[in-house]
Protein backbone atom coordinates (compact mmCIF):
# COMPACT_ATOMS: atom_id res chain seq x y z
CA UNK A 1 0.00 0.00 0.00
CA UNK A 2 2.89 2.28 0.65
CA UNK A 3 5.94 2.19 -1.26
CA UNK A 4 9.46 3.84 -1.15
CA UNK A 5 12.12 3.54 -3.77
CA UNK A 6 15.24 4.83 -3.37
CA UNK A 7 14.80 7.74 -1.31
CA UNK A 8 17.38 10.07 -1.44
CA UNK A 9 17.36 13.37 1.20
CA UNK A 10 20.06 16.14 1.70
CA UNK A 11 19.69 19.59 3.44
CA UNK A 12 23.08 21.32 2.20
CA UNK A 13 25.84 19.77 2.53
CA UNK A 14 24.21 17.01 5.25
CA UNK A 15 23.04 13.67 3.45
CA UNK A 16 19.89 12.44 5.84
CA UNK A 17 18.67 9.61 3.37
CA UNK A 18 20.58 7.51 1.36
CA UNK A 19 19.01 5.25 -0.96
CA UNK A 20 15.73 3.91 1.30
CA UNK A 21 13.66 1.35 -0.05
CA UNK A 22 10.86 -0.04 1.85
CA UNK A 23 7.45 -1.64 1.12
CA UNK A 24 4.15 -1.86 3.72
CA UNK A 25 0.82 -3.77 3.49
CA UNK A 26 -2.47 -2.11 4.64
CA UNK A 27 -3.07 -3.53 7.80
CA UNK A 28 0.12 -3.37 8.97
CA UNK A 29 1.95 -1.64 11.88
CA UNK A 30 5.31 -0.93 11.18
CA UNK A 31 7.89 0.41 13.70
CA UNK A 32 10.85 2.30 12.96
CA UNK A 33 14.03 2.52 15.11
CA UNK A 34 17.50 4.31 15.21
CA UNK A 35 19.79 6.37 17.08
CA UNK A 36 18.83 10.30 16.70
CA UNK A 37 20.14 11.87 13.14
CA UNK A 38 19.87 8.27 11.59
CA UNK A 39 17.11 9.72 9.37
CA UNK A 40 13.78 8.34 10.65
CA UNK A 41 11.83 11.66 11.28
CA UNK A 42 12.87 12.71 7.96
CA UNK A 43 11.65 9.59 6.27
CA UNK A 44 8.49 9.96 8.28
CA UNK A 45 7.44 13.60 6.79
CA UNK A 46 8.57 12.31 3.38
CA UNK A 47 5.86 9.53 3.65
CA UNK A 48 3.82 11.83 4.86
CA UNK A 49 4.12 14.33 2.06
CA UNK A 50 5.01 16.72 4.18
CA UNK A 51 8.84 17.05 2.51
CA UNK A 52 9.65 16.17 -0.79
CA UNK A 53 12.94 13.69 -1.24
CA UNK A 54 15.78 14.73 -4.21
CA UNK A 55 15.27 11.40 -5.47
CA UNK A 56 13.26 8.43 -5.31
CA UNK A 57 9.44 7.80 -5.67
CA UNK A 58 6.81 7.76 -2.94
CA UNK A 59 3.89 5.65 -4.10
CA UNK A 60 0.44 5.64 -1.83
CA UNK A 61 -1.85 2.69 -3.22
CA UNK A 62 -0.54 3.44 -6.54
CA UNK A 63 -0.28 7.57 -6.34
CA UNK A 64 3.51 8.65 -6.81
CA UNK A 65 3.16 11.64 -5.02
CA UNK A 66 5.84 14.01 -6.24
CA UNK A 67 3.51 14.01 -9.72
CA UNK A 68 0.79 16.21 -7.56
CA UNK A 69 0.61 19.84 -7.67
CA UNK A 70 0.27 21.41 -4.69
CA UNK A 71 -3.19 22.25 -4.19
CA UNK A 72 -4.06 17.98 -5.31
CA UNK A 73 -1.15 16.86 -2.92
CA UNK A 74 -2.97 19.00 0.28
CA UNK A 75 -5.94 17.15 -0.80
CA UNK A 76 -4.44 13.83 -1.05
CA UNK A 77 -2.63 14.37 2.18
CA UNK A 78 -5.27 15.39 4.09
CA UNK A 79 -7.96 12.58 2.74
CA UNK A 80 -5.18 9.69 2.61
CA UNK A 81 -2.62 10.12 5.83
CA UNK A 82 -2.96 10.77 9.58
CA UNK A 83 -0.64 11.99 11.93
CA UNK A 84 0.39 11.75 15.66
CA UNK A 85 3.29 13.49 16.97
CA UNK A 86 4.79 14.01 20.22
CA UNK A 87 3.47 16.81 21.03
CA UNK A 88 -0.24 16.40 20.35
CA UNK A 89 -0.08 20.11 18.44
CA UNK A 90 -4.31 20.27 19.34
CA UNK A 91 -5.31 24.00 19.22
CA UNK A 92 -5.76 25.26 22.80
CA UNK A 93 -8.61 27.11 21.98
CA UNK A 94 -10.75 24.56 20.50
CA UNK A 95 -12.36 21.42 22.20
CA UNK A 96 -11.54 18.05 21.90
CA UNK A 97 -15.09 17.65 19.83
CA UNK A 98 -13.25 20.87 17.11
CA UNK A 99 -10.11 19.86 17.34
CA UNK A 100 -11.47 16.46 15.96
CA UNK A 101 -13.18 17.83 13.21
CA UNK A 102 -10.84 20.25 11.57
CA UNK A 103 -9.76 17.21 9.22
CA UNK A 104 -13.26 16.54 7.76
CA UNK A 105 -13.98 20.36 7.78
CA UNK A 106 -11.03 21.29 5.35
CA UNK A 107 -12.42 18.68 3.25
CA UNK A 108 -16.13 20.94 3.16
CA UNK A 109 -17.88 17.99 5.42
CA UNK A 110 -21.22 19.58 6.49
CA UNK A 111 -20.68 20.45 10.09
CA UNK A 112 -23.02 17.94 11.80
CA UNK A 113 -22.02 15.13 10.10
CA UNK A 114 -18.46 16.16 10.99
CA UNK A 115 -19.45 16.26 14.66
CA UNK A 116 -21.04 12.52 14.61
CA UNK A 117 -17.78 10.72 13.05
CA UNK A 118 -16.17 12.79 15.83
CA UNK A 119 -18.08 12.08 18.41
CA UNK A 120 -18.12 7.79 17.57
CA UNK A 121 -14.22 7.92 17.50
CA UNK A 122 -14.07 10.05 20.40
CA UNK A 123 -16.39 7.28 21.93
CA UNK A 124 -14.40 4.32 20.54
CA UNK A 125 -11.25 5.94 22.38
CA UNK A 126 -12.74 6.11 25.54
CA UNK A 127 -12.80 9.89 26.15
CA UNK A 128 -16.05 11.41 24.71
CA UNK A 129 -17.03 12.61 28.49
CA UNK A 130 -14.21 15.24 27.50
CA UNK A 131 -15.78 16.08 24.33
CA UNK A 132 -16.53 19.48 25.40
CA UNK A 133 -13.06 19.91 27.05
CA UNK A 134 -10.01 22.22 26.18
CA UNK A 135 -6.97 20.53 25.73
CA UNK A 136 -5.31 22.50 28.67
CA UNK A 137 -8.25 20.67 30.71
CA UNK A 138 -6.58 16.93 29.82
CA UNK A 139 -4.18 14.68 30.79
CA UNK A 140 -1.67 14.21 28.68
CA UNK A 141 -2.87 10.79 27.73
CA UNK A 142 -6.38 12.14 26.99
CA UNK A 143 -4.82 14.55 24.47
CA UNK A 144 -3.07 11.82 22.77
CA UNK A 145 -6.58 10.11 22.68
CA UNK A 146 -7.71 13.07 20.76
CA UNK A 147 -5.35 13.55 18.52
CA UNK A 148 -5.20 9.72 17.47
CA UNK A 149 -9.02 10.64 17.20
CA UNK A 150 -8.40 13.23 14.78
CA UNK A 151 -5.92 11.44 12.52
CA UNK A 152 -8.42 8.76 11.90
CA UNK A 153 -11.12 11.29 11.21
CA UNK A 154 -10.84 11.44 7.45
CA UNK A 155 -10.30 7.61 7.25
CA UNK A 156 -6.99 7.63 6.15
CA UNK A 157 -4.92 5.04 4.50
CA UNK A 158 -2.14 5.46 7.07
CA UNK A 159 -1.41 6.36 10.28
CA UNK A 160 2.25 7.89 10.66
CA UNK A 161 3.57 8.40 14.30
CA UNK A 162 6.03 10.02 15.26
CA UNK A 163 7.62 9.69 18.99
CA UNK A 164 3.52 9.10 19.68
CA UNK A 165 4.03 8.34 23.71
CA UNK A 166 7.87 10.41 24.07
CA UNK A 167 5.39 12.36 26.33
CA UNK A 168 3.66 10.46 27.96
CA UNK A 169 3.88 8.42 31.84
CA UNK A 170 4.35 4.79 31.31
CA UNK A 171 0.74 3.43 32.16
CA UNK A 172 -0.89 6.37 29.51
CA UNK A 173 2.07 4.82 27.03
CA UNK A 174 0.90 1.83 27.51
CA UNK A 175 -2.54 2.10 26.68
CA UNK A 176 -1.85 4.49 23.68
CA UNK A 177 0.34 1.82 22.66
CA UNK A 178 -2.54 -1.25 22.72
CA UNK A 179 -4.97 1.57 21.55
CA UNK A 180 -3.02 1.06 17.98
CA UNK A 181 -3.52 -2.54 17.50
CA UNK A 182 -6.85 -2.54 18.74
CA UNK A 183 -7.35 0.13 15.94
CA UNK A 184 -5.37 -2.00 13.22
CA UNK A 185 -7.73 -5.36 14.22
CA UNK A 186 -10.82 -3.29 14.04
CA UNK A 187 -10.11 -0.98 11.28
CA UNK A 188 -7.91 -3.32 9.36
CA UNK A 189 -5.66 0.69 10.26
CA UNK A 190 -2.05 0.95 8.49
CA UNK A 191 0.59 2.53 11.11
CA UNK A 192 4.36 3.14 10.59
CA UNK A 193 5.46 4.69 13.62
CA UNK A 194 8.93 6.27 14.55
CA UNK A 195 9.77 5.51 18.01
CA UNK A 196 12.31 4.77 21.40
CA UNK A 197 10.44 2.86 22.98
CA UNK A 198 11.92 -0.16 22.82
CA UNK A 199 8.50 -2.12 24.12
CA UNK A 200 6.50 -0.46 21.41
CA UNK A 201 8.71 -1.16 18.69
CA UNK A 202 9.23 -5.18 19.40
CA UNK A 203 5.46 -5.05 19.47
CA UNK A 204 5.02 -3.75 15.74
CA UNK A 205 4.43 -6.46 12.92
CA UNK A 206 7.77 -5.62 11.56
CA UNK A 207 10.94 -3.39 13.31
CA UNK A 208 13.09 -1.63 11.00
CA UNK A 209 16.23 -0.31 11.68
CA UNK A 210 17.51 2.81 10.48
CA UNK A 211 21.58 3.67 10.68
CA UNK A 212 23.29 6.47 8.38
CA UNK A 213 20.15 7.10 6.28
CA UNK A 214 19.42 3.65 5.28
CA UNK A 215 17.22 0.65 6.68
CA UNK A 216 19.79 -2.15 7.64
CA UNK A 217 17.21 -4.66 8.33
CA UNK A 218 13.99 -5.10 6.04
């Protein structure tokens, strides 16, 4: 469903990428490991559409990317990928139930339609009691929650994570962490996530390694 052929990335004079080739199946979770600067972040965003690589193709079931204009590619991003970071970026001064929507809402969803799909995933995550909160008034594992529900709001093809539970306490980790395969058996969801955590990674379908801006083990 995803596939990456010879990815090449440099910012000046620093090579990130080097040649990355990798293929993943819907359904699967994928996690991707590495010291810091071995390139995984920056393969992440170039899955993600978010950065374009000097060379190499990006296919997502069948689109190369790099052949959209701009305008088409914010479209295909926003209809076809999800993302969780770190830092849950939610707008402060929206409530869970917005922040949830702004996905289908770019995409001209009429409101209260918007607000159902939002309100069932907030429900299937265990946190629509805090529908109506700010995400100032959440834990941090609640705002995770939230953003994981706003990802999936536009049913994308694939989930990318990046560093999803880097802030969170161990027990909200873990749950975020069994929240994803829970999502993948009922959803038949795609994830590739970037992460640490050692536990989360060994559970993934598949661990890849990255070192010096190339996957060592496939």
């Amino acid at each position: 469903m995803i596939k990456a052929e010879n990815i090449h990335k440099s910012y000046g004079d620093l090579e990130v990428l080097k040649g990355v080739n990798l293929e993943i199946k819907q359904g699967e979770i994928i996690s991707i490991v590495g010291a810091s600067g071995a390139g995984k972040s920056t393969l992440l965003q170039i899955i993600g559409t978010l950065d374009q690589p000097d060379e190499g193709v990006i296919k997502i079931n069948e689109v190369a990317t790099a052949q959209l204009k701009d305008k088409e590619l914010s479209l295909f991003r926003n209809r076809n990928i999800g993302f969780v970071f770190q830092f849950h970026h939610l707008l402060p001064e929206f409530t869970a139930l917005e922040n949830v929507c702004i996905p289908a809402l770019i995409q001209k969803v009429n409101k209260a339609k918007a607000e159902k799909r939002a309100l069932e995933l907030l429900d299937k995550l265990g946190v629509e009691n805090r529908s109506h909160h700010k995400p100032s008034e959440l834990s941090g594992g609640e705002q995770q929650r939230v953003a994981v529900c706003r990802a999936l709001m536009n049913n994308p093809a694939v989930i990318l994570a990046d560093e999803p539970s880097g802030n969170l306490d161990s027990s909200s980790a873990k749950e975020l962490h069994n929240l994803f395969f829970q999502l993948r058996d009922e959803l038949n969801q795609t994830f590739v996530i970037v992460t640490h955590n050692e536990e989360l990674a060994n559970m993934a379908d598949r661990k890849l390694t990255m070192k010096d801006g190339v996957i060592i083990n496939n």
